[in-house]
PDB file of N, CA and C in Angstrom:
ATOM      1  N   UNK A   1       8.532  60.907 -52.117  1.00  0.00           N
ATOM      2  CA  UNK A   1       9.147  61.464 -50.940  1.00  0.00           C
ATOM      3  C   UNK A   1      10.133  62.552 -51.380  1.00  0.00           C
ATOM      4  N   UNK A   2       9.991  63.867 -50.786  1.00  0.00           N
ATOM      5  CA  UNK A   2      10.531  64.556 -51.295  1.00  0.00           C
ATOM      6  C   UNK A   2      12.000  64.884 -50.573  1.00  0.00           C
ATOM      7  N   UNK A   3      13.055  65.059 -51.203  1.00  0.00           N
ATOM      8  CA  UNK A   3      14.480  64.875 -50.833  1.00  0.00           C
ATOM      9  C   UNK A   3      14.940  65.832 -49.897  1.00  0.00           C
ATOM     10  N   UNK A   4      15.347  66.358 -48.935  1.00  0.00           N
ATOM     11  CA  UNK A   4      15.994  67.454 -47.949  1.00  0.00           C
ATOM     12  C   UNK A   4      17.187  67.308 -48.174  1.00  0.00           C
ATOM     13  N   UNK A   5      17.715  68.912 -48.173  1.00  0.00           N
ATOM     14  CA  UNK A   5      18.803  69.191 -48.277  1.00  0.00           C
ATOM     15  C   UNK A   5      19.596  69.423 -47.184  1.00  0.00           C
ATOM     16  N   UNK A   6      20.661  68.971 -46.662  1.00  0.00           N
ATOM     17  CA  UNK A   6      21.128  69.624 -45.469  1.00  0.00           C
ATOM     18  C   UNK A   6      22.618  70.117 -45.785  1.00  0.00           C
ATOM     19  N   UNK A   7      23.111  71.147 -45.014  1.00  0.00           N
ATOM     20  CA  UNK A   7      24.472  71.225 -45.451  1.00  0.00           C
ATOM     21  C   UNK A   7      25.121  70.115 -44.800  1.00  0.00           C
ATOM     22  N   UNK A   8      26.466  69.429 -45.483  1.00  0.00           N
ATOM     23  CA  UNK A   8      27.155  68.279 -44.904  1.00  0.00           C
ATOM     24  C   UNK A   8      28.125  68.988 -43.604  1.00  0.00           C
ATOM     25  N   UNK A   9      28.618  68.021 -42.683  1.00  0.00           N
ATOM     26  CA  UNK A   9      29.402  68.454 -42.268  1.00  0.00           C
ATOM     27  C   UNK A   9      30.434  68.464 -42.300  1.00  0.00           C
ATOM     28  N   UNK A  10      31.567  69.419 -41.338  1.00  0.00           N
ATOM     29  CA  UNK A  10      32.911  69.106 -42.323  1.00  0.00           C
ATOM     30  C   UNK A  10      33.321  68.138 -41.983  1.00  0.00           C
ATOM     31  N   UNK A  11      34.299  68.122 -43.509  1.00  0.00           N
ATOM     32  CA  UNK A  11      35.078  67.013 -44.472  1.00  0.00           C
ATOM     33  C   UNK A  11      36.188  66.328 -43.715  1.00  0.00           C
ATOM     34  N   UNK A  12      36.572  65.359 -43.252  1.00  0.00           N
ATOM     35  CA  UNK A  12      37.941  64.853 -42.291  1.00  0.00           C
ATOM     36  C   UNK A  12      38.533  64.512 -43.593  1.00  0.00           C
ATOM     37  N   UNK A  13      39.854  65.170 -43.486  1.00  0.00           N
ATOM     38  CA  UNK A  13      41.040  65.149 -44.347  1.00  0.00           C
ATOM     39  C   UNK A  13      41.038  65.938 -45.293  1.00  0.00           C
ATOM     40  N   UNK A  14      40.286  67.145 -45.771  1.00  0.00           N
ATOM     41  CA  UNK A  14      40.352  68.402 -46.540  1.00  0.00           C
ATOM     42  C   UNK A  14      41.685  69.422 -46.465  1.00  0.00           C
ATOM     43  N   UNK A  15      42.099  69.002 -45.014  1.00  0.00           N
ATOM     44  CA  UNK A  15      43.090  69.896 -44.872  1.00  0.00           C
ATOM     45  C   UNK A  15      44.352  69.644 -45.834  1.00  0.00           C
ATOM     46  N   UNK A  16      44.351  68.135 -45.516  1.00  0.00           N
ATOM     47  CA  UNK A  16      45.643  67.817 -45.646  1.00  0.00           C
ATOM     48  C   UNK A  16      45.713  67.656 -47.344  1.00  0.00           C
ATOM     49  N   UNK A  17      44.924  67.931 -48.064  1.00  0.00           N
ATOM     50  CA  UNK A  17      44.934  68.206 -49.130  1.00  0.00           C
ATOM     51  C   UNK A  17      45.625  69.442 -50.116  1.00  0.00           C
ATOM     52  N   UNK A  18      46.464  69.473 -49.972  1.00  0.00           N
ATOM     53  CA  UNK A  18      47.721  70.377 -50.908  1.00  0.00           C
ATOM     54  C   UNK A  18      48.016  70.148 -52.594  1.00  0.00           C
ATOM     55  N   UNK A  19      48.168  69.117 -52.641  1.00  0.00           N
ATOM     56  CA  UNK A  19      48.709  69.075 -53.768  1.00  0.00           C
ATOM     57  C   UNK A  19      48.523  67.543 -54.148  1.00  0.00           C
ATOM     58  N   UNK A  20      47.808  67.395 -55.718  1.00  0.00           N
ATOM     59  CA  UNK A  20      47.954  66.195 -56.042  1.00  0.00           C
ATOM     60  C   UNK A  20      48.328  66.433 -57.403  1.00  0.00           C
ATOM     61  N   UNK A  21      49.598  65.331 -57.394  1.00  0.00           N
ATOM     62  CA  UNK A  21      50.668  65.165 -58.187  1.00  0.00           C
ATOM     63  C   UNK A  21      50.731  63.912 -58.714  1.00  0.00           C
ATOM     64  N   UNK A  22      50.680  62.880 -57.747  1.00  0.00           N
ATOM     65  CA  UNK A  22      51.045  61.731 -58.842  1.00  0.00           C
ATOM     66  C   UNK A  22      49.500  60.391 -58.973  1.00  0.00           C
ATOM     67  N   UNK A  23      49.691  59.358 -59.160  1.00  0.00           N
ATOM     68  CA  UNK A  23      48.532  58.432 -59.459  1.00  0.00           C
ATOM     69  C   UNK A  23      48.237  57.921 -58.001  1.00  0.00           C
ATOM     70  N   UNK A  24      49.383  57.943 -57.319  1.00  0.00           N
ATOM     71  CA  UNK A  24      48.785  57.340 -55.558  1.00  0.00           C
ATOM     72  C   UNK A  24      47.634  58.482 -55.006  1.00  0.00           C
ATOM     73  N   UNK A  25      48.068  60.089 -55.518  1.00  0.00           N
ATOM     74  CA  UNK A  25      47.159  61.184 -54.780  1.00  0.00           C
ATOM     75  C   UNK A  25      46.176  60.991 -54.999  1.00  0.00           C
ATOM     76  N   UNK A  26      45.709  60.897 -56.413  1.00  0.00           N
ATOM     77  CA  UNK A  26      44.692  60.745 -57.026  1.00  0.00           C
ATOM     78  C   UNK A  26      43.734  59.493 -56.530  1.00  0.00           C
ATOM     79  N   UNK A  27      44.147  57.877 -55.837  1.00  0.00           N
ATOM     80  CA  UNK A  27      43.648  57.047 -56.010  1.00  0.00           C
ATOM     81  C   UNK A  27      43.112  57.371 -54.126  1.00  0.00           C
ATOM     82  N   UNK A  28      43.899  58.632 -53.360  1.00  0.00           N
ATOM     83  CA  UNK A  28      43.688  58.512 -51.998  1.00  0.00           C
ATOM     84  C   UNK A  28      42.642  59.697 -52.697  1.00  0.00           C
ATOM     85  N   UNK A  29      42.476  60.611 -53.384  1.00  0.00           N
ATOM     86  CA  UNK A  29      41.334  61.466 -53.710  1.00  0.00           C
ATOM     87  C   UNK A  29      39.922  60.711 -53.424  1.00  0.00           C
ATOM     88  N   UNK A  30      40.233  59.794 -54.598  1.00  0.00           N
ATOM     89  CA  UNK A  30      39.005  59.000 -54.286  1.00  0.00           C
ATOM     90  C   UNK A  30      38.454  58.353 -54.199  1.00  0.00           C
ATOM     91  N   UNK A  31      39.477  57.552 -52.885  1.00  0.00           N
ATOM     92  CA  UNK A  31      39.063  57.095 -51.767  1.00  0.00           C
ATOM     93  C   UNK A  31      38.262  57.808 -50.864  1.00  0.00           C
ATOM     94  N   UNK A  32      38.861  59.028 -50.297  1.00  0.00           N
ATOM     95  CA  UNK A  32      39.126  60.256 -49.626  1.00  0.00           C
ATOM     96  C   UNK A  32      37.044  60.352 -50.002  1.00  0.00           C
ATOM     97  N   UNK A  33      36.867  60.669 -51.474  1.00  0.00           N
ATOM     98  CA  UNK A  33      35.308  61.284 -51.673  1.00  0.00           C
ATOM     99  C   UNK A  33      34.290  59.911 -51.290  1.00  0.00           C
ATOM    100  N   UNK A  34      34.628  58.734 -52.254  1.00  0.00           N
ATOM    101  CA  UNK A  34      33.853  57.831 -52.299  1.00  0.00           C
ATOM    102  C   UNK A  34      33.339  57.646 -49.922  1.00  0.00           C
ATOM    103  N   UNK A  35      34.500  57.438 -49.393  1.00  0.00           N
ATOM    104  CA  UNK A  35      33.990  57.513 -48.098  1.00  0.00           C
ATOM    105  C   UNK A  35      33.449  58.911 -47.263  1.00  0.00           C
ATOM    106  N   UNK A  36      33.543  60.251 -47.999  1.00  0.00           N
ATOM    107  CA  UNK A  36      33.077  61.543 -47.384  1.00  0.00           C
ATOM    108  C   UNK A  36      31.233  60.954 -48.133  1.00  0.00           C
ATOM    109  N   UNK A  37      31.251  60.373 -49.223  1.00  0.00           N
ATOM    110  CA  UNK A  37      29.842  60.251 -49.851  1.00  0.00           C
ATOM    111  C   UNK A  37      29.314  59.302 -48.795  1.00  0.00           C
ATOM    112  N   UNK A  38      29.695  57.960 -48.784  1.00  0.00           N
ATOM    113  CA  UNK A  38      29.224  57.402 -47.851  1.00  0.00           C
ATOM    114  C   UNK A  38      28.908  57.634 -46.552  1.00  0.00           C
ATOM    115  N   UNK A  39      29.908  58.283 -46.072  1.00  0.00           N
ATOM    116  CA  UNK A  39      29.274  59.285 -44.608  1.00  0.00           C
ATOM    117  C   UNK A  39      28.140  60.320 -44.446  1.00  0.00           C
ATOM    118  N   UNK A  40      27.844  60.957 -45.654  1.00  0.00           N
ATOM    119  CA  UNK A  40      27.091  61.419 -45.591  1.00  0.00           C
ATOM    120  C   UNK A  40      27.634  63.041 -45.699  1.00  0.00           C
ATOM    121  N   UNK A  41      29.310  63.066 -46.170  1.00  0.00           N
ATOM    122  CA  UNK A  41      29.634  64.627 -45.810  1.00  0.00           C
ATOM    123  C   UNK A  41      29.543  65.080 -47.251  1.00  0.00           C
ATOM    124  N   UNK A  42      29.213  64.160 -48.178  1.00  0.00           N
ATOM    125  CA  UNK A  42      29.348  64.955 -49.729  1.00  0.00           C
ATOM    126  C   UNK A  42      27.816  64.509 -50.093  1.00  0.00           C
ATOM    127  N   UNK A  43      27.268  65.832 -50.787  1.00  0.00           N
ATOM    128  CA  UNK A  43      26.094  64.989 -51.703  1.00  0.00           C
ATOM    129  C   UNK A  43      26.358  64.454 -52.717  1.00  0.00           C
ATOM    130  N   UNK A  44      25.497  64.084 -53.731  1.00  0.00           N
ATOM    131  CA  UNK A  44      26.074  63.120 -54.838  1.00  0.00           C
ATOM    132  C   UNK A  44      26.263  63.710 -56.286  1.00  0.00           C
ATOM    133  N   UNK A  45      25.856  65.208 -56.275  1.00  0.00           N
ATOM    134  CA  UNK A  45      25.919  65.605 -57.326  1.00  0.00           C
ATOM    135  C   UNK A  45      27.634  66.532 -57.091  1.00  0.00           C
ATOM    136  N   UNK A  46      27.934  66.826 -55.571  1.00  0.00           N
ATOM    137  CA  UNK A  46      29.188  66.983 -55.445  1.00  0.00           C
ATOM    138  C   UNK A  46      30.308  65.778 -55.537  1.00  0.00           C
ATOM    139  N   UNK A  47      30.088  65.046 -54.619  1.00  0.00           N
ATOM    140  CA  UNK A  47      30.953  63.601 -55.134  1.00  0.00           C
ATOM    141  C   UNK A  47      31.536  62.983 -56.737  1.00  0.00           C
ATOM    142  N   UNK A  48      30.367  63.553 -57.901  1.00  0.00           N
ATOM    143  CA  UNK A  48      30.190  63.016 -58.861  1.00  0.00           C
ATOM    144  C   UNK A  48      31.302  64.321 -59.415  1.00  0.00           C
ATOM    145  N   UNK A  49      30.930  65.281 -59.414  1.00  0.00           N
ATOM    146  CA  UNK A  49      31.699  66.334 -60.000  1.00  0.00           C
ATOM    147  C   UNK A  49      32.990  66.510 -59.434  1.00  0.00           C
ATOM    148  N   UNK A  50      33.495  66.000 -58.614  1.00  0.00           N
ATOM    149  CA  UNK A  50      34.790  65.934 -57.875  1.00  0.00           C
ATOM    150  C   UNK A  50      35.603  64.293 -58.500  1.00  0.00           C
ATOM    151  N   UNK A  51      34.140  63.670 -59.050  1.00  0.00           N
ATOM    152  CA  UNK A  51      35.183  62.078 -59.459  1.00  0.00           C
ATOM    153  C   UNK A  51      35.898  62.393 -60.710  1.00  0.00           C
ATOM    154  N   UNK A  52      34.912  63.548 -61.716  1.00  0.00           N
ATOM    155  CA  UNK A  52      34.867  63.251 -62.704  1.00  0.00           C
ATOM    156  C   UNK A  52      36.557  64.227 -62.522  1.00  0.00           C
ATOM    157  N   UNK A  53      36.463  65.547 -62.178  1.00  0.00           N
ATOM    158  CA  UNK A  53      37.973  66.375 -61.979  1.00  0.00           C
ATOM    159  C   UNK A  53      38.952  65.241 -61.665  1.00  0.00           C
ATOM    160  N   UNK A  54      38.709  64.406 -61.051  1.00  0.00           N
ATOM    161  CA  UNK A  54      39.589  63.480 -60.329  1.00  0.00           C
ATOM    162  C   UNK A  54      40.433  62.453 -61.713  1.00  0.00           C
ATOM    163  N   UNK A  55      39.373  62.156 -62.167  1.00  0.00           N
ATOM    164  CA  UNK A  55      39.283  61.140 -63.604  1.00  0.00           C
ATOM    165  C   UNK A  55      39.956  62.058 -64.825  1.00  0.00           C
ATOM    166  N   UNK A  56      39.734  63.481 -64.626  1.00  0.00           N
ATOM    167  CA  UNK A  56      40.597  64.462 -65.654  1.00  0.00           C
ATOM    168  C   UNK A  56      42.286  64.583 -65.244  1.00  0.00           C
ATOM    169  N   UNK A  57      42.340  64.780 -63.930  1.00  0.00           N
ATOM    170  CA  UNK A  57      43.719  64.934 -63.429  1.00  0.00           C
ATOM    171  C   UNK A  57      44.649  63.442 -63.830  1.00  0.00           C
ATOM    172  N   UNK A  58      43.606  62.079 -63.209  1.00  0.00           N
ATOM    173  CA  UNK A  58      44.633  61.361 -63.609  1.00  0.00           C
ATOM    174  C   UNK A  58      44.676  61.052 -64.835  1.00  0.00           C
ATOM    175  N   UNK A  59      44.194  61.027 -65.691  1.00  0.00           N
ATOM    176  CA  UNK A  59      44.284  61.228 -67.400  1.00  0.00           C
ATOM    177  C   UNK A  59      45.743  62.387 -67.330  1.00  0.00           C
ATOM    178  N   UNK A  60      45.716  63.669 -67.300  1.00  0.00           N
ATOM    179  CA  UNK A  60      46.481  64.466 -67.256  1.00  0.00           C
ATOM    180  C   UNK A  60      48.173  63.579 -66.613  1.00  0.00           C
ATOM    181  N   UNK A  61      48.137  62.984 -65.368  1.00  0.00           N
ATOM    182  CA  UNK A  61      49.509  62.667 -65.072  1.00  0.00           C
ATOM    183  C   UNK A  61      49.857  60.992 -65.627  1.00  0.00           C
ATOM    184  N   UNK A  62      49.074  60.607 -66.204  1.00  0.00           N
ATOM    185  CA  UNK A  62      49.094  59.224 -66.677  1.00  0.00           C
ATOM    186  C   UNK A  62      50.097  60.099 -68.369  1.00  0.00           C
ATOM    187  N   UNK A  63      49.073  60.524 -68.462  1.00  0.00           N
ATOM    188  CA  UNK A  63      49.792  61.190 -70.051  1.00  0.00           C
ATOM    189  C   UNK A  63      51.127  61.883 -69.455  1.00  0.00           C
ATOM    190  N   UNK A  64      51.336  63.191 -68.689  1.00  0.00           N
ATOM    191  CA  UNK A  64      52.743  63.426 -68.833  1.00  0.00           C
ATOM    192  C   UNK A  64      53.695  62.457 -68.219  1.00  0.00           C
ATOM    193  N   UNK A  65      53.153  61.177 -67.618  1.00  0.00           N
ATOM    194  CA  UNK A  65      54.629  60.498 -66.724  1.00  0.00           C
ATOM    195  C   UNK A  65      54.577  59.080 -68.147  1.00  0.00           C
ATOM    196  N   UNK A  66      53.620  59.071 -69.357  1.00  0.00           N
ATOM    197  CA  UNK A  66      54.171  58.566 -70.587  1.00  0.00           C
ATOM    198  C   UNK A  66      54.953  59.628 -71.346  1.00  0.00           C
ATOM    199  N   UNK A  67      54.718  60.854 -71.046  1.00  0.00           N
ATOM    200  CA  UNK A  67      55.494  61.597 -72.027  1.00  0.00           C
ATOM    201  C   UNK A  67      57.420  61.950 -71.770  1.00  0.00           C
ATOM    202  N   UNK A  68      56.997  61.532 -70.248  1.00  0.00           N
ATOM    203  CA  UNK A  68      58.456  61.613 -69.800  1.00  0.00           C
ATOM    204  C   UNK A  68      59.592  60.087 -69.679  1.00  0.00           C
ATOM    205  N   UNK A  69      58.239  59.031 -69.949  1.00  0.00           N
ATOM    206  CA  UNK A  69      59.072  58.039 -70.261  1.00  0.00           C
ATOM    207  C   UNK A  69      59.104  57.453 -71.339  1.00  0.00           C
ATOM    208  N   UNK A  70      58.703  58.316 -72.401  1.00  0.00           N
ATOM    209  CA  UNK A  70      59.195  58.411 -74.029  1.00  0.00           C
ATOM    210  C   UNK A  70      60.209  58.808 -74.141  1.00  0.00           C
ATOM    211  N   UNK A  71      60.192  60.029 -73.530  1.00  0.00           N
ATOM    212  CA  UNK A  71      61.583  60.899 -73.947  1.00  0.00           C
ATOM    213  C   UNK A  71      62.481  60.558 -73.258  1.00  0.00           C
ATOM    214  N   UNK A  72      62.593  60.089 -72.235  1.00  0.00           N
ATOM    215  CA  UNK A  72      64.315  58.977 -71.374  1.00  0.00           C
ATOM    216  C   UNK A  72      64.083  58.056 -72.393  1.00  0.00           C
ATOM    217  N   UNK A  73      63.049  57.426 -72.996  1.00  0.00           N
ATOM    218  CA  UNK A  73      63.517  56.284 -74.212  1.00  0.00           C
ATOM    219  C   UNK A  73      64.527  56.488 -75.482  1.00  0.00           C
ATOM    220  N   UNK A  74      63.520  57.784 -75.544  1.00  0.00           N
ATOM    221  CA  UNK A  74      64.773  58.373 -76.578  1.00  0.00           C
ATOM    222  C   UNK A  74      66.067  59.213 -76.527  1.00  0.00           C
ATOM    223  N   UNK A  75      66.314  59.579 -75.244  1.00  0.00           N
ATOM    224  CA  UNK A  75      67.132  59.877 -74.673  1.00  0.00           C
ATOM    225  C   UNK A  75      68.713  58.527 -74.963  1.00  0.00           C
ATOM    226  N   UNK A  76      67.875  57.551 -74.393  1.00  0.00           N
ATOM    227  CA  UNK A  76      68.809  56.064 -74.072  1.00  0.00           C
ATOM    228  C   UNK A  76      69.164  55.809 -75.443  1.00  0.00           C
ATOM    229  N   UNK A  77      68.190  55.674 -77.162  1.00  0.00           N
ATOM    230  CA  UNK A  77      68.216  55.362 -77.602  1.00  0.00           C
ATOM    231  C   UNK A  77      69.370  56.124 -78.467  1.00  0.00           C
ATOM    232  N   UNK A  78      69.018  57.402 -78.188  1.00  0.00           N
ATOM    233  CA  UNK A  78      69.967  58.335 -79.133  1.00  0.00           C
ATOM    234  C   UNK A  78      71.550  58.450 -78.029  1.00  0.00           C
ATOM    235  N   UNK A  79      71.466  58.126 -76.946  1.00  0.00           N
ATOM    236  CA  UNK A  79      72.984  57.594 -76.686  1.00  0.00           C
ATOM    237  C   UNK A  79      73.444  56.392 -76.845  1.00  0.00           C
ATOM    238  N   UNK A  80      72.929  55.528 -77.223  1.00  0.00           N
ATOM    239  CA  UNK A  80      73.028  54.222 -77.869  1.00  0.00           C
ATOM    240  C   UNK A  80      73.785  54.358 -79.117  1.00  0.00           C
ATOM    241  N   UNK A  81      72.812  55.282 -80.384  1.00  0.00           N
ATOM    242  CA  UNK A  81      73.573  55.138 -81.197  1.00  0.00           C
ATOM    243  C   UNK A  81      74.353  56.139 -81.309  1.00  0.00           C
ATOM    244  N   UNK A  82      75.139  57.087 -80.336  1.00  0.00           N
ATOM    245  CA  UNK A  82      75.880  58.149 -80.766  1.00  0.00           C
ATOM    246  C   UNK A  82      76.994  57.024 -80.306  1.00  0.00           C
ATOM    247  N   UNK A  83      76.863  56.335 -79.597  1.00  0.00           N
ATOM    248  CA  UNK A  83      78.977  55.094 -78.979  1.00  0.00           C
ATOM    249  C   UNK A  83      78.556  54.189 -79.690  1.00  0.00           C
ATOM    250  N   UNK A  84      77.467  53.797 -81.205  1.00  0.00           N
ATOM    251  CA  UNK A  84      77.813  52.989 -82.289  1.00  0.00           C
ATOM    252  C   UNK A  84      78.492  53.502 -83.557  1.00  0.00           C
ATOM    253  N   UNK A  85      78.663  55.030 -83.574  1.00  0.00           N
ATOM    254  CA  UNK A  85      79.050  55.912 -84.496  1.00  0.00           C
ATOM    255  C   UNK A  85      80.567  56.250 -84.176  1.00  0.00           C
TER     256      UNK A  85
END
C-alpha cells in the first residue's frame, strides 16, 4: 500500500513557542510533538528530527546548569577556605 502524503494541518501551540531555556521547556517540547504526531499534524520523519534537536538542547542545558553548579561549588568552597586562613 502505497503511503500519501498530505500537508499536516496547523500545529496548536507553535505560537506560543519563543524560547526554550530550561528542562521543563524541553519536556513540554515533547510533549507538545509526541501529541502534534499523534494527531496527525507532524509526519514522522518530522517528529523524529525535532526529538532528536530536542534531545541535543536538553543535553546542552543539563550540561550548562552542571556547569553552573560546579562553579557556586567552588565558589562556596573557596570562601570556605579564605575565613579558615
Amino acid at each position: 500500500m502505497a503511503r500519501t502524503h498530505s500537508k499536516p494541518g496547523p500545529l496548536r501551540g507553535v505560537g506560543a513557542w519563543k524560547e526554550l531555556e530550561s528542562i521543563g521547556d524541553c519536556k513540554r517540547f515533547f510533549r507538545w510533538t509526541i501529541l502534534a504526531l499523534k494527531d496527525n499534524k507532524l509526519d514522522r520523519q518530522t517528529a523524529s528530527i525535532l526529538g532528536q534537536l530536542g534531545t541535543y538542547l536538553l543535553r546542552a542545558i543539563e550540561g550548562h546548569d552542571l556547569e553552573r553548579r560546579v562553579e557556586d561549588l567552588e565558589q562556596a568552597a573557596a570562601a570556605v577556605k579564605e575565613q579558615q586562613v
